[in-house]
PDB file of N, CA and C in Angstrom:
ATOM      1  N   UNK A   1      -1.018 -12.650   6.778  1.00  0.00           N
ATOM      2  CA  UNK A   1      -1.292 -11.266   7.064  1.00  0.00           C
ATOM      3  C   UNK A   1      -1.225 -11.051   8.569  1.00  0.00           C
ATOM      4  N   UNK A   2      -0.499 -10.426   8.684  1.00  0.00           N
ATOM      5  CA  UNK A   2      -0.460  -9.631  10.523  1.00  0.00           C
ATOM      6  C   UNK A   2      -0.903  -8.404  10.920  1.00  0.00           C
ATOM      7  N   UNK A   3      -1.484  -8.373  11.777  1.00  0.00           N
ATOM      8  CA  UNK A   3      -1.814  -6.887  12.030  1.00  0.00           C
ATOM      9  C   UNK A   3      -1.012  -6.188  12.993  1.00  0.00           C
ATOM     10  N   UNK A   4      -0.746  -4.786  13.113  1.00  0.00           N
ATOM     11  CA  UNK A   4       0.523  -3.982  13.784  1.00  0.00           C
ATOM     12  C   UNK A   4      -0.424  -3.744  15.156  1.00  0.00           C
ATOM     13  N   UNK A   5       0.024  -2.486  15.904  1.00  0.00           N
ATOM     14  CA  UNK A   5      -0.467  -2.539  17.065  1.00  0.00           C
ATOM     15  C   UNK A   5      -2.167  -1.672  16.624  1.00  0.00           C
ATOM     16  N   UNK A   6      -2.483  -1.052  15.531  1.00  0.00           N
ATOM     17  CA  UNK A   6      -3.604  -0.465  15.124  1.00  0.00           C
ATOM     18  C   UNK A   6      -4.814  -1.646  14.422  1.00  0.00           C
ATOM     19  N   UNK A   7      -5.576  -1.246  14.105  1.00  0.00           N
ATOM     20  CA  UNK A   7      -6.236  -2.320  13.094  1.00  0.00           C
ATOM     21  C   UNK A   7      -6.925  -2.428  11.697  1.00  0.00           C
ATOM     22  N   UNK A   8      -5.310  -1.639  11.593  1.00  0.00           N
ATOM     23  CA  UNK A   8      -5.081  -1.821  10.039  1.00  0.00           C
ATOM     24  C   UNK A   8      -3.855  -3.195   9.494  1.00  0.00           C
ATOM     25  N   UNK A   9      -4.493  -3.876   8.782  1.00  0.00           N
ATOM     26  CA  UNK A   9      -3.428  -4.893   8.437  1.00  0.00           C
ATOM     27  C   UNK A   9      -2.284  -4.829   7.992  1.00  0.00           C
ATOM     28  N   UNK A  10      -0.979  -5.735   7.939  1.00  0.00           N
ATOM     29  CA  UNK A  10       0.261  -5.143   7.329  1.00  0.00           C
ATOM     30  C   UNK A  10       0.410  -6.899   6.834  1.00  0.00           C
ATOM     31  N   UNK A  11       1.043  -6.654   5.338  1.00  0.00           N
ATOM     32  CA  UNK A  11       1.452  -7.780   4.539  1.00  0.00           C
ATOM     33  C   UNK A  11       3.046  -7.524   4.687  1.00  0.00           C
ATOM     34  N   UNK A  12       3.389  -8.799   4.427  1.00  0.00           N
ATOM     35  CA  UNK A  12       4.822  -8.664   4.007  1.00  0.00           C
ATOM     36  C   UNK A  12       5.396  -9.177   2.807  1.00  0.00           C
ATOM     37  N   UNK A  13       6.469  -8.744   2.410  1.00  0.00           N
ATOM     38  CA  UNK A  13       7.146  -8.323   0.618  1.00  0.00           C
ATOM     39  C   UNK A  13       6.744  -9.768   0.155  1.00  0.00           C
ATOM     40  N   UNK A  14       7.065 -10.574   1.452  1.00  0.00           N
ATOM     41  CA  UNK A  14       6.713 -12.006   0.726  1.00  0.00           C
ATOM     42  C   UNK A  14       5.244 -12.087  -0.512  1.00  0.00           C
ATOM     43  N   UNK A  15       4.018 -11.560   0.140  1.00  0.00           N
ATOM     44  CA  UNK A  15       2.686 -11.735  -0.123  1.00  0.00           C
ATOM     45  C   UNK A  15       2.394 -10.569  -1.116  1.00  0.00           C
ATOM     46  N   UNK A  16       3.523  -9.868  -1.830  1.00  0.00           N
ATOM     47  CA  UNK A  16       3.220  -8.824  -2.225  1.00  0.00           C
ATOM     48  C   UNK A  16       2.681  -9.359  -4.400  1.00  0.00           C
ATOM     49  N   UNK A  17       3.834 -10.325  -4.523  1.00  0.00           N
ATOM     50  CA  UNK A  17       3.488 -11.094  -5.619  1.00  0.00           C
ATOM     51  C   UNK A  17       2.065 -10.938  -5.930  1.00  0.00           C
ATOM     52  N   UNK A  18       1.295 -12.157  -5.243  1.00  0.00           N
ATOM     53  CA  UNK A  18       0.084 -12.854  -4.548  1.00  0.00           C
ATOM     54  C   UNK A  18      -1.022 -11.690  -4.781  1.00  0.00           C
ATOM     55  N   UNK A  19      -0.610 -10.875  -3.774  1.00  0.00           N
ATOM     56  CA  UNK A  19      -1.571  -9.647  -4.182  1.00  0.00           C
ATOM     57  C   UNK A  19      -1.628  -8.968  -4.920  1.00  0.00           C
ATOM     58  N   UNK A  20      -0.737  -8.824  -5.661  1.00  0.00           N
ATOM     59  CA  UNK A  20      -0.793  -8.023  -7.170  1.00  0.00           C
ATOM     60  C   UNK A  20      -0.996  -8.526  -8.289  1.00  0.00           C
ATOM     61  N   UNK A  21      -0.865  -9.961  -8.121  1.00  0.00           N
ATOM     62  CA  UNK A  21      -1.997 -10.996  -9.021  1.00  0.00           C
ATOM     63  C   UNK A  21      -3.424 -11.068  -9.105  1.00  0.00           C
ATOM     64  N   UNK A  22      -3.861 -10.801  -7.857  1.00  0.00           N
ATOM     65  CA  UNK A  22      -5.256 -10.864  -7.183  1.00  0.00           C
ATOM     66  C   UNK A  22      -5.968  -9.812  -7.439  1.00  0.00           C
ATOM     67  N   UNK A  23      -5.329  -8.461  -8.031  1.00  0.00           N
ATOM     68  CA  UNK A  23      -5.725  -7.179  -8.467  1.00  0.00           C
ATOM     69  C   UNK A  23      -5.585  -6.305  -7.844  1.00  0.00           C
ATOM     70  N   UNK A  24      -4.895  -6.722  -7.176  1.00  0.00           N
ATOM     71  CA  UNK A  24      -4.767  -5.080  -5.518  1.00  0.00           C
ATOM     72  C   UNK A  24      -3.876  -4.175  -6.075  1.00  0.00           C
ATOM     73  N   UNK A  25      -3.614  -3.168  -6.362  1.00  0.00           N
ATOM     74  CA  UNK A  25      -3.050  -1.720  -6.172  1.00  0.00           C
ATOM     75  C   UNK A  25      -2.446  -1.619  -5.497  1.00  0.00           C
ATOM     76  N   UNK A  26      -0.764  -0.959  -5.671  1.00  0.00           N
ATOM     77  CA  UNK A  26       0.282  -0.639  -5.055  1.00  0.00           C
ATOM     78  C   UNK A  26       0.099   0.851  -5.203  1.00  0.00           C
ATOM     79  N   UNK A  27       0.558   1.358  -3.884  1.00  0.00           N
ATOM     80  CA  UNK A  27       0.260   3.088  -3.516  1.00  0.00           C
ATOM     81  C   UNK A  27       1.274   3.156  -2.638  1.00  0.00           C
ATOM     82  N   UNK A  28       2.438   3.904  -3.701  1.00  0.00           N
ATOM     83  CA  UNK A  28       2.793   4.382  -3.079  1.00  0.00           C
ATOM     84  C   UNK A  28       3.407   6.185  -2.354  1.00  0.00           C
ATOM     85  N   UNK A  29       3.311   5.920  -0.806  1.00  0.00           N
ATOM     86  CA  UNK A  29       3.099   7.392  -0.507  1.00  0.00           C
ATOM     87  C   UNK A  29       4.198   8.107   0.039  1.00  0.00           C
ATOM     88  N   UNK A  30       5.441   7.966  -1.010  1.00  0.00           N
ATOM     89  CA  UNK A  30       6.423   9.085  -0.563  1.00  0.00           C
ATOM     90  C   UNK A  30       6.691   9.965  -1.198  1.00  0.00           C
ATOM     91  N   UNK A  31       6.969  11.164  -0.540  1.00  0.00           N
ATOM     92  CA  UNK A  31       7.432  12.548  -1.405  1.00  0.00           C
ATOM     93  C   UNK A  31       7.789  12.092  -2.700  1.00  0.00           C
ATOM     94  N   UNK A  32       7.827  13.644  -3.281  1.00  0.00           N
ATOM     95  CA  UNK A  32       7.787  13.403  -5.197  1.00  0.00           C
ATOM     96  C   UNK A  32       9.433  12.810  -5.450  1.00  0.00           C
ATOM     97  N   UNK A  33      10.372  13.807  -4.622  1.00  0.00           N
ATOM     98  CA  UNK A  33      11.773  13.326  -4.641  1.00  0.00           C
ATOM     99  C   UNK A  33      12.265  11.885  -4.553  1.00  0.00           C
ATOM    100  N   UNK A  34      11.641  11.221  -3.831  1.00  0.00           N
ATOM    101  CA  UNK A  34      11.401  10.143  -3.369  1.00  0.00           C
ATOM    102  C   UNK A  34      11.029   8.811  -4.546  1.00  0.00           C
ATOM    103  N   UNK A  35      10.029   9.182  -5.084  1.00  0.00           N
ATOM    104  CA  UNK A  35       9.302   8.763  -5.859  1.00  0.00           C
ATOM    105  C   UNK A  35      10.548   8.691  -7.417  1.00  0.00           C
ATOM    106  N   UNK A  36      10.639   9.937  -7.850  1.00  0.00           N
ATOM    107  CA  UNK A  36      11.206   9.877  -9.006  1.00  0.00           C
ATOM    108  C   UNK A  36      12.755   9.161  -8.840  1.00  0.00           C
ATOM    109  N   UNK A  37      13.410   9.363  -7.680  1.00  0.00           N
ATOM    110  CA  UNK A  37      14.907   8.227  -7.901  1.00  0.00           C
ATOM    111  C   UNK A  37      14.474   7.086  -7.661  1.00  0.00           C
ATOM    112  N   UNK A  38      13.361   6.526  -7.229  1.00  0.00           N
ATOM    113  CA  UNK A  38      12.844   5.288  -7.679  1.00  0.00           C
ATOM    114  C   UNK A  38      11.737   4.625  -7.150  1.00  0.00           C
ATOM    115  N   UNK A  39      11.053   4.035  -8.029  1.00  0.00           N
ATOM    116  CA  UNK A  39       9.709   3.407  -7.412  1.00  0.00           C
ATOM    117  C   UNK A  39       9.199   2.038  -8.467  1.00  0.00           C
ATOM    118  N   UNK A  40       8.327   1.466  -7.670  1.00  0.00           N
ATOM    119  CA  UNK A  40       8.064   0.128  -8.109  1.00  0.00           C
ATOM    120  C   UNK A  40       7.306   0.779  -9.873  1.00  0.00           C
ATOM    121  N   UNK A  41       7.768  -0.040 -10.478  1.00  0.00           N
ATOM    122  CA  UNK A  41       6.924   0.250 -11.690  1.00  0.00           C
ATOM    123  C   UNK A  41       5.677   0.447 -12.034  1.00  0.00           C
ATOM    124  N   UNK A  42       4.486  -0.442 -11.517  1.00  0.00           N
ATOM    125  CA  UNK A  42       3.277  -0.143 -11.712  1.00  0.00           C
ATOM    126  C   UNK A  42       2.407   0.150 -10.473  1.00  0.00           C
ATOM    127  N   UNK A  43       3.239   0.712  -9.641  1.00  0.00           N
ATOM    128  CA  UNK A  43       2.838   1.534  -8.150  1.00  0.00           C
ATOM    129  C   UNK A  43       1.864   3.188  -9.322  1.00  0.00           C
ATOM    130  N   UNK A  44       0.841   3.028  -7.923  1.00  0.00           N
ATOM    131  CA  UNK A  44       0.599   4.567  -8.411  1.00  0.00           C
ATOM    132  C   UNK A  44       0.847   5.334  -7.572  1.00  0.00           C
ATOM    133  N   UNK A  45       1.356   6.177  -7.512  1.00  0.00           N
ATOM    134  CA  UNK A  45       1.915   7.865  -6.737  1.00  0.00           C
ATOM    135  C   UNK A  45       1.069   8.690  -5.923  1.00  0.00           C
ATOM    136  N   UNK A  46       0.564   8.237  -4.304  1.00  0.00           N
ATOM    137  CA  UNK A  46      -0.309   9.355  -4.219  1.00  0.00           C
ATOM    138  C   UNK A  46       0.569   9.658  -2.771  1.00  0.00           C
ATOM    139  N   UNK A  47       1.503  10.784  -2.634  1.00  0.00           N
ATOM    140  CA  UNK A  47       2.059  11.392  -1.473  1.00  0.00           C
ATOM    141  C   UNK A  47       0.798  11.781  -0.370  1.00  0.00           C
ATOM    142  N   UNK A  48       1.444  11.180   0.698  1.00  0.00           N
ATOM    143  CA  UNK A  48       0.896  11.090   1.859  1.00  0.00           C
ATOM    144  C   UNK A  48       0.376  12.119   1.951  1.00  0.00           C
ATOM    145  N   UNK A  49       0.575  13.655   1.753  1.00  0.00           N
ATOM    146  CA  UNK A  49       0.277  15.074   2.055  1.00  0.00           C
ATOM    147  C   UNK A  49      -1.192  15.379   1.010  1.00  0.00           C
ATOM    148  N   UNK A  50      -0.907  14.502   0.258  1.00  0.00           N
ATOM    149  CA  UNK A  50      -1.887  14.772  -0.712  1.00  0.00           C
ATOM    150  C   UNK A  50      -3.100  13.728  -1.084  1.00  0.00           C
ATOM    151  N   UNK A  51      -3.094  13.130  -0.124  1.00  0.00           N
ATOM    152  CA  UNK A  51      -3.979  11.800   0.052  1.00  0.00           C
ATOM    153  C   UNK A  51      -5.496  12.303   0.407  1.00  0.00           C
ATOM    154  N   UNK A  52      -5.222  13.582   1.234  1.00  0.00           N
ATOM    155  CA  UNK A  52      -6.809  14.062   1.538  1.00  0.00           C
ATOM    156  C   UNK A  52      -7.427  14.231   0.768  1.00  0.00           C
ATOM    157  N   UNK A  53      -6.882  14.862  -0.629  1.00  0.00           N
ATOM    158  CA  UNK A  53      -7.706  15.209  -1.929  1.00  0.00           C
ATOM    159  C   UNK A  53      -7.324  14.074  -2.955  1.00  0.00           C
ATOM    160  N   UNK A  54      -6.675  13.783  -2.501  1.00  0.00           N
ATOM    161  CA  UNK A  54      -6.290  12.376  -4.023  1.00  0.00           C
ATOM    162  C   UNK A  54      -7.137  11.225  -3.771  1.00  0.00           C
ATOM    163  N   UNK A  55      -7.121  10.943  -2.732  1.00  0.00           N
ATOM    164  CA  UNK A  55      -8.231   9.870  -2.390  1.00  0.00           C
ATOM    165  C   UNK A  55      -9.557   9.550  -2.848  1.00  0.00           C
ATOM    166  N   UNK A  56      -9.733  10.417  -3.521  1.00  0.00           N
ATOM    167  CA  UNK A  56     -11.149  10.206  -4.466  1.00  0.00           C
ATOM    168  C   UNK A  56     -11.164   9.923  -5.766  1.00  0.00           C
ATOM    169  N   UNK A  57      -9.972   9.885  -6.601  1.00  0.00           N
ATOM    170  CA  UNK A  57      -9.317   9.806  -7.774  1.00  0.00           C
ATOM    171  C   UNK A  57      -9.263   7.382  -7.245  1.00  0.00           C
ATOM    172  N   UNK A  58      -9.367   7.225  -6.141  1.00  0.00           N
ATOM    173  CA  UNK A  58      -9.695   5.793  -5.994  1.00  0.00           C
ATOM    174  C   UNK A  58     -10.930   4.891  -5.848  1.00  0.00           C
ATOM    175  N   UNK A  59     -10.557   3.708  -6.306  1.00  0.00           N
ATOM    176  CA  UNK A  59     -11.877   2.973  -6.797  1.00  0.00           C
ATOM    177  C   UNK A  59     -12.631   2.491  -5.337  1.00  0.00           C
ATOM    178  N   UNK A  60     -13.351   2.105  -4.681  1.00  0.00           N
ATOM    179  CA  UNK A  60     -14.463   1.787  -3.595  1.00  0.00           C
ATOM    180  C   UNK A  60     -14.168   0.294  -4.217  1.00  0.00           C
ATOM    181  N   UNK A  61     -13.838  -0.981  -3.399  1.00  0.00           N
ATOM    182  CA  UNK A  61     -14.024  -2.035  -4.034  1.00  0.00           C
ATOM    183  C   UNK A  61     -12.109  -2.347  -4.140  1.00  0.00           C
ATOM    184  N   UNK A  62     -11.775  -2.207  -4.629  1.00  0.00           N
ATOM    185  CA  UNK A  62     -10.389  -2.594  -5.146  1.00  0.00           C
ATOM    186  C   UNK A  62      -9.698  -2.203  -3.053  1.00  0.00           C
ATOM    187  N   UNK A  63      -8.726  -3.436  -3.519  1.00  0.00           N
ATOM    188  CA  UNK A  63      -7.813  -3.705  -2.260  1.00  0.00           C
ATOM    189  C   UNK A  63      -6.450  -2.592  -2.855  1.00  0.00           C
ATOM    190  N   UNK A  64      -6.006  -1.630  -2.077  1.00  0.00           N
ATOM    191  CA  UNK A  64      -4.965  -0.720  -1.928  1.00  0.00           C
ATOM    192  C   UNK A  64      -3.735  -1.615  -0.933  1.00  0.00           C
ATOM    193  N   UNK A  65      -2.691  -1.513  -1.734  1.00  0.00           N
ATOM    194  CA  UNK A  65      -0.752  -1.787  -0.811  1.00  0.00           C
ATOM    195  C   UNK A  65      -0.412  -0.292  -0.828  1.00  0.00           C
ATOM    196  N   UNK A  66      -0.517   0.134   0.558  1.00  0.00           N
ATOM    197  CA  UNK A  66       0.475   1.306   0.120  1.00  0.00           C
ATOM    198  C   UNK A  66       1.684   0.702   0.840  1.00  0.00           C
ATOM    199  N   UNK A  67       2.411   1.732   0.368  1.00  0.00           N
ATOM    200  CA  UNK A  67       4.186   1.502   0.593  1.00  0.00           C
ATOM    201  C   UNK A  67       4.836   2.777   0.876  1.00  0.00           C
ATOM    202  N   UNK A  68       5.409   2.827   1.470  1.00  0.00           N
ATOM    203  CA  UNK A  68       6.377   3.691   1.614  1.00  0.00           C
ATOM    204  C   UNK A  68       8.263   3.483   1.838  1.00  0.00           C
ATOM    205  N   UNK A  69       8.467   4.390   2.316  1.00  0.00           N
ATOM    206  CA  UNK A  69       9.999   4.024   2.267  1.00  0.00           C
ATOM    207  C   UNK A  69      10.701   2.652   3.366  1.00  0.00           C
ATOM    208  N   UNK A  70       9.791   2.767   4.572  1.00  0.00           N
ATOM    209  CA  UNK A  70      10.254   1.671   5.606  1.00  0.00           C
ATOM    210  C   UNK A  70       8.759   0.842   6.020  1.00  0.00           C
ATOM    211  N   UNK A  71       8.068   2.143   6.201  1.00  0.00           N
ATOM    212  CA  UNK A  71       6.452   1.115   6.486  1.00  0.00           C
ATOM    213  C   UNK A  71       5.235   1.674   7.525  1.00  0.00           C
ATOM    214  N   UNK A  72       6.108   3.468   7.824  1.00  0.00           N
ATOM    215  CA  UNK A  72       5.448   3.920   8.656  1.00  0.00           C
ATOM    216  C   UNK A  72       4.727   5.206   7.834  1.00  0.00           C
ATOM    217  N   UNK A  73       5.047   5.681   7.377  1.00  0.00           N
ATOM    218  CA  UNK A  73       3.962   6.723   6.584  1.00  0.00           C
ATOM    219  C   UNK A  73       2.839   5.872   5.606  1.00  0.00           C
ATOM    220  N   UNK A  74       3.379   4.661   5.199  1.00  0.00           N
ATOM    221  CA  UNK A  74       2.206   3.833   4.480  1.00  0.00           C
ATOM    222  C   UNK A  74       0.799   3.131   5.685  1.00  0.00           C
ATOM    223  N   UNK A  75       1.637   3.219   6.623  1.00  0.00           N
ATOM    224  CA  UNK A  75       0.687   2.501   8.029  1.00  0.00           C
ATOM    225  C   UNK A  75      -0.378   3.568   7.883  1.00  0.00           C
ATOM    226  N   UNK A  76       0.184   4.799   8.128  1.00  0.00           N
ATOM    227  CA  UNK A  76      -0.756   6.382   8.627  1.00  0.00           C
ATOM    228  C   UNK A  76      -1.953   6.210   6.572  1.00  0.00           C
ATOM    229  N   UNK A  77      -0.875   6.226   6.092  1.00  0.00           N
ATOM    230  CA  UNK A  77      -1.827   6.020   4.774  1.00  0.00           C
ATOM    231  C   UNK A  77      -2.983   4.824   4.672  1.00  0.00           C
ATOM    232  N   UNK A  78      -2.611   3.854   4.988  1.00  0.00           N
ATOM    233  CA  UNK A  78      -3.726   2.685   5.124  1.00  0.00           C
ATOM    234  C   UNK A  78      -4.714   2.755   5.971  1.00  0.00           C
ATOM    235  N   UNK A  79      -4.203   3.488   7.312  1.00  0.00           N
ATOM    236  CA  UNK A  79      -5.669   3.759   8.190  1.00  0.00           C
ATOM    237  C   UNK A  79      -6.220   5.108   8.140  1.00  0.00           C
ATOM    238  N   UNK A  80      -5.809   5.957   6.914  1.00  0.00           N
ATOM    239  CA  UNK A  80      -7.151   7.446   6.220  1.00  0.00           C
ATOM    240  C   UNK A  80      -7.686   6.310   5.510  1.00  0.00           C
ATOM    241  N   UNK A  81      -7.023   5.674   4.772  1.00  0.00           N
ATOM    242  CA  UNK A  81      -7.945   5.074   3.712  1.00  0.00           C
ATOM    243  C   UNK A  81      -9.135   4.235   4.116  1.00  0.00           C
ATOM    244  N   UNK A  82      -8.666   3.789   4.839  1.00  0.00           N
ATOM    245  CA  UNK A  82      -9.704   2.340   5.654  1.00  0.00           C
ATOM    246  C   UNK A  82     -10.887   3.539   6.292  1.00  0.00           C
ATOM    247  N   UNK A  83     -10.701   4.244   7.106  1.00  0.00           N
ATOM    248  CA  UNK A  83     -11.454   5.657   7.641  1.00  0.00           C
ATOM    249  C   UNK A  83     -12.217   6.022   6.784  1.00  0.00           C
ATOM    250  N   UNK A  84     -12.086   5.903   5.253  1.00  0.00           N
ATOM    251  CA  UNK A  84     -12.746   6.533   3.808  1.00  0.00           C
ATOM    252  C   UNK A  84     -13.756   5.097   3.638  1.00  0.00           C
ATOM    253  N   UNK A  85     -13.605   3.884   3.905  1.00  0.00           N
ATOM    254  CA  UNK A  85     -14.308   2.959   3.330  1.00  0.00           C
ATOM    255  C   UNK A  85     -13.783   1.901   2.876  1.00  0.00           C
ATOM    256  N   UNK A  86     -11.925   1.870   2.108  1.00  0.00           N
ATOM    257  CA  UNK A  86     -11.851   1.237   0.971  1.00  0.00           C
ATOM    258  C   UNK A  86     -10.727   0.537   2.090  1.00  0.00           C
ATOM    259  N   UNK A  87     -10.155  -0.118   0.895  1.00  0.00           N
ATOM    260  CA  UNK A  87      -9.731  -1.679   1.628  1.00  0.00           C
ATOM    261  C   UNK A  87      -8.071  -1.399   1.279  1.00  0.00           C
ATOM    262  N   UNK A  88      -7.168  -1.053   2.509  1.00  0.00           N
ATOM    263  CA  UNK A  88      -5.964  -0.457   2.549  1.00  0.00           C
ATOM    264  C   UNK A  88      -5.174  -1.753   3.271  1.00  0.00           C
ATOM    265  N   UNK A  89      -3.856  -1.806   2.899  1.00  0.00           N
ATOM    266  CA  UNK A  89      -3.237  -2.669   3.626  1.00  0.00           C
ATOM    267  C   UNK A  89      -1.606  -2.129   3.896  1.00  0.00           C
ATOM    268  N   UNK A  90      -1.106  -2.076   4.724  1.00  0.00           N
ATOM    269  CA  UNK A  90       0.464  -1.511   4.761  1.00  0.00           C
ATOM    270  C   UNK A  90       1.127  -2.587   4.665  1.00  0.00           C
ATOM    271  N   UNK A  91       2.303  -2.252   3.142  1.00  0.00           N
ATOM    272  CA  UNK A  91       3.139  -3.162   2.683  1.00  0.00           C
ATOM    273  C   UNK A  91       4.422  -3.024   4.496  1.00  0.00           C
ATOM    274  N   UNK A  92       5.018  -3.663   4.729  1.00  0.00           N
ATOM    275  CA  UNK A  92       5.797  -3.975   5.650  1.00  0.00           C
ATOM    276  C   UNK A  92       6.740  -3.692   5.256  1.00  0.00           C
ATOM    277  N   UNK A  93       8.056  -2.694   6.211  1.00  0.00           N
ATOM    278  CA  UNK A  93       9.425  -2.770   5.025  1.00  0.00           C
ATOM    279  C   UNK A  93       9.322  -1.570   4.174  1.00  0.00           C
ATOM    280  N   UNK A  94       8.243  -1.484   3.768  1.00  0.00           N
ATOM    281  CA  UNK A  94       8.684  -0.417   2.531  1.00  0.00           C
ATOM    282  C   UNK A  94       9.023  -0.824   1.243  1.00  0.00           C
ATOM    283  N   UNK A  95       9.667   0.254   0.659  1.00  0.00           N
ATOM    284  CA  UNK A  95      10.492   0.162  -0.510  1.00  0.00           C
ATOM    285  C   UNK A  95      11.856  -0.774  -0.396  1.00  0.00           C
ATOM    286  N   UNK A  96      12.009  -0.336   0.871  1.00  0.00           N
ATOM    287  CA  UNK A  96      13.138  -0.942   0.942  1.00  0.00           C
ATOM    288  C   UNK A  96      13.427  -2.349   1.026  1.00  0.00           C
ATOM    289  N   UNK A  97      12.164  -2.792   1.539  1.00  0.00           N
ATOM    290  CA  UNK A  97      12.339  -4.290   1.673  1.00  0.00           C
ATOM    291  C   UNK A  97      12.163  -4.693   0.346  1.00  0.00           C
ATOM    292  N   UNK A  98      11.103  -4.139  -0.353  1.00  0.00           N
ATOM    293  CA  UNK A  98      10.794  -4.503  -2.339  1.00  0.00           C
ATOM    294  C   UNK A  98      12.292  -4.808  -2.734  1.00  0.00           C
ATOM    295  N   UNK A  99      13.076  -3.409  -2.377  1.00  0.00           N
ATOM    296  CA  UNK A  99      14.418  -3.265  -3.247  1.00  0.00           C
ATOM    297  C   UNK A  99      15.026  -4.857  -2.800  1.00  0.00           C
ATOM    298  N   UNK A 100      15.162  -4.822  -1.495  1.00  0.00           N
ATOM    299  CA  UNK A 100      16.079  -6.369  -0.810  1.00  0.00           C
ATOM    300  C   UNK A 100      15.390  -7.449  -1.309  1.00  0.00           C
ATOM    301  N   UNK A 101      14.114  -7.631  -1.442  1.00  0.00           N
ATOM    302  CA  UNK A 101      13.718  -8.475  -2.393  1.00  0.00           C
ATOM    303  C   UNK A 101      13.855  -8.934  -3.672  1.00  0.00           C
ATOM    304  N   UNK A 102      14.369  -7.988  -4.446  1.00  0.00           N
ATOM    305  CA  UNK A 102      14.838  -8.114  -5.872  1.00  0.00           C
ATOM    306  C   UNK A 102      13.638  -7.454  -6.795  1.00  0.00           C
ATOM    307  N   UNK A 103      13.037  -6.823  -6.209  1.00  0.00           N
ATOM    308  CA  UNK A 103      11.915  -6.362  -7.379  1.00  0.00           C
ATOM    309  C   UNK A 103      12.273  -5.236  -8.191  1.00  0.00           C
ATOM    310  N   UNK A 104      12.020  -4.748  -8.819  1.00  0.00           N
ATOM    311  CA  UNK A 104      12.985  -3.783  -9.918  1.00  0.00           C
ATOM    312  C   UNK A 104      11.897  -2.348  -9.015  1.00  0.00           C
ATOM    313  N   UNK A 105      13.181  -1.290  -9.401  1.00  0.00           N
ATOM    314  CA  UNK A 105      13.185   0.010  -8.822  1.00  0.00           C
ATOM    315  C   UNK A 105      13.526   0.845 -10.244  1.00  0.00           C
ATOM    316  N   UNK A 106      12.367   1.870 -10.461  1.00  0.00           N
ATOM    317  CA  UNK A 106      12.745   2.306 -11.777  1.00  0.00           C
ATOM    318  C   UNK A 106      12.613   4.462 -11.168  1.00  0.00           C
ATOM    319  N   UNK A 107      13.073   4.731 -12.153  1.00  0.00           N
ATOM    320  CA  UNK A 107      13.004   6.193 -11.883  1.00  0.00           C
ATOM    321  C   UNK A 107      11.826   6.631 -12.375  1.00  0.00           C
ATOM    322  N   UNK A 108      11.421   8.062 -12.694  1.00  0.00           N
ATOM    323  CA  UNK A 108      10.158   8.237 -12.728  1.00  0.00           C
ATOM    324  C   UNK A 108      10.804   8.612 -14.936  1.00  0.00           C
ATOM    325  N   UNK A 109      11.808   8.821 -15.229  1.00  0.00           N
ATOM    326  CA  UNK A 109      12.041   8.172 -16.889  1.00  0.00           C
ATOM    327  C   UNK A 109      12.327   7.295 -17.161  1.00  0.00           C
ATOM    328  N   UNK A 110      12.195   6.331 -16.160  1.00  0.00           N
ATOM    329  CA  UNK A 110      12.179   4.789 -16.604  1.00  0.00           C
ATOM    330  C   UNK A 110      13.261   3.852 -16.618  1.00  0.00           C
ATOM    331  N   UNK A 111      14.240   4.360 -16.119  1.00  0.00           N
ATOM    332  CA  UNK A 111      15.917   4.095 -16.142  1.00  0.00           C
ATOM    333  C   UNK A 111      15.916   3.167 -14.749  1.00  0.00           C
ATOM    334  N   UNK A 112      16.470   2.491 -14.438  1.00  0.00           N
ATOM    335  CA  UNK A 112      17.048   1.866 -13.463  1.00  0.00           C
ATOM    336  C   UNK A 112      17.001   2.397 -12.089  1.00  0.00           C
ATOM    337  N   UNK A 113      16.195   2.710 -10.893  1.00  0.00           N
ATOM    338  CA  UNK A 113      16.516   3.775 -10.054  1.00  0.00           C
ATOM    339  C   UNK A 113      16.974   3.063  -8.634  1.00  0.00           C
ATOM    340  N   UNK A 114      16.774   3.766  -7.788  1.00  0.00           N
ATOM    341  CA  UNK A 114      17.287   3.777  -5.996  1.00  0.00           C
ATOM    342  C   UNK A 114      16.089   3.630  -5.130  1.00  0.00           C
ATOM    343  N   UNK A 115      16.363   3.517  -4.093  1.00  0.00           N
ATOM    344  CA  UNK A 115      15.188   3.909  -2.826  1.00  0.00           C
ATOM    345  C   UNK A 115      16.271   5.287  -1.925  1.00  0.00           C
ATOM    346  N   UNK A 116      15.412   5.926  -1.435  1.00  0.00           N
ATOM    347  CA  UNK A 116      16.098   7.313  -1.266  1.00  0.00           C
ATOM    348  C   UNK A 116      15.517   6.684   0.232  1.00  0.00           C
TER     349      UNK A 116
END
């Protein structure tokens, strides 16, 4: 785990396995457009814009990955969250690195999707 120039932590795609074994939550926070041509399968959906009020719809206790498309709107997402209490970490990369990794990218009907 490394931390960026803030002090909020950032994992990389490598450790992403690991942590989603361990029980941590993938969040990810890009627009809806975004989201539906493709996203990690058992990611949950909370757009960055809408994090002020969605953020309570989350558990106190459970470790949060957010993600985003490269790694900078998930950064801004991990340190509201951490600000709230709960335990946020910015996936590194993004989606995009998931995708270069080989992890499957599905649409929001379930079909095969993209990173936009």
């Amino acid at each position: 785990m490394h931390h960026l120039g803030s002090s909020i932590p950032a994992i990389d795609i490598t450790e992403i396995a690991h942590e989603l074994e361990q029980g941590s939550i993938l969040i990810d926070v890009r627009e809806q457009h975004e989201w539906n041509a493709g996203h990690a399968p058992d990611a949950l959906h909370l757009p960055l814009q809408q994090l002020r009020t969605l953020h309570t719809t989350l558990t106190v206790g459970t470790r949060y990955l957010a993600i985003c498309r490269s790694g900078s709107r998930s950064q801004a997402a991990a340190e509201f969250l951490q600000k709230l209490g709960h335990t946020a970490v910015n996936v590194r990369g993004g989606m995009l690195a998931w995708e270069d990794a080989g992890y499957p990218v599905m649409t929001h009907e379930g079909t095969a999707g993209t990173v936009l």
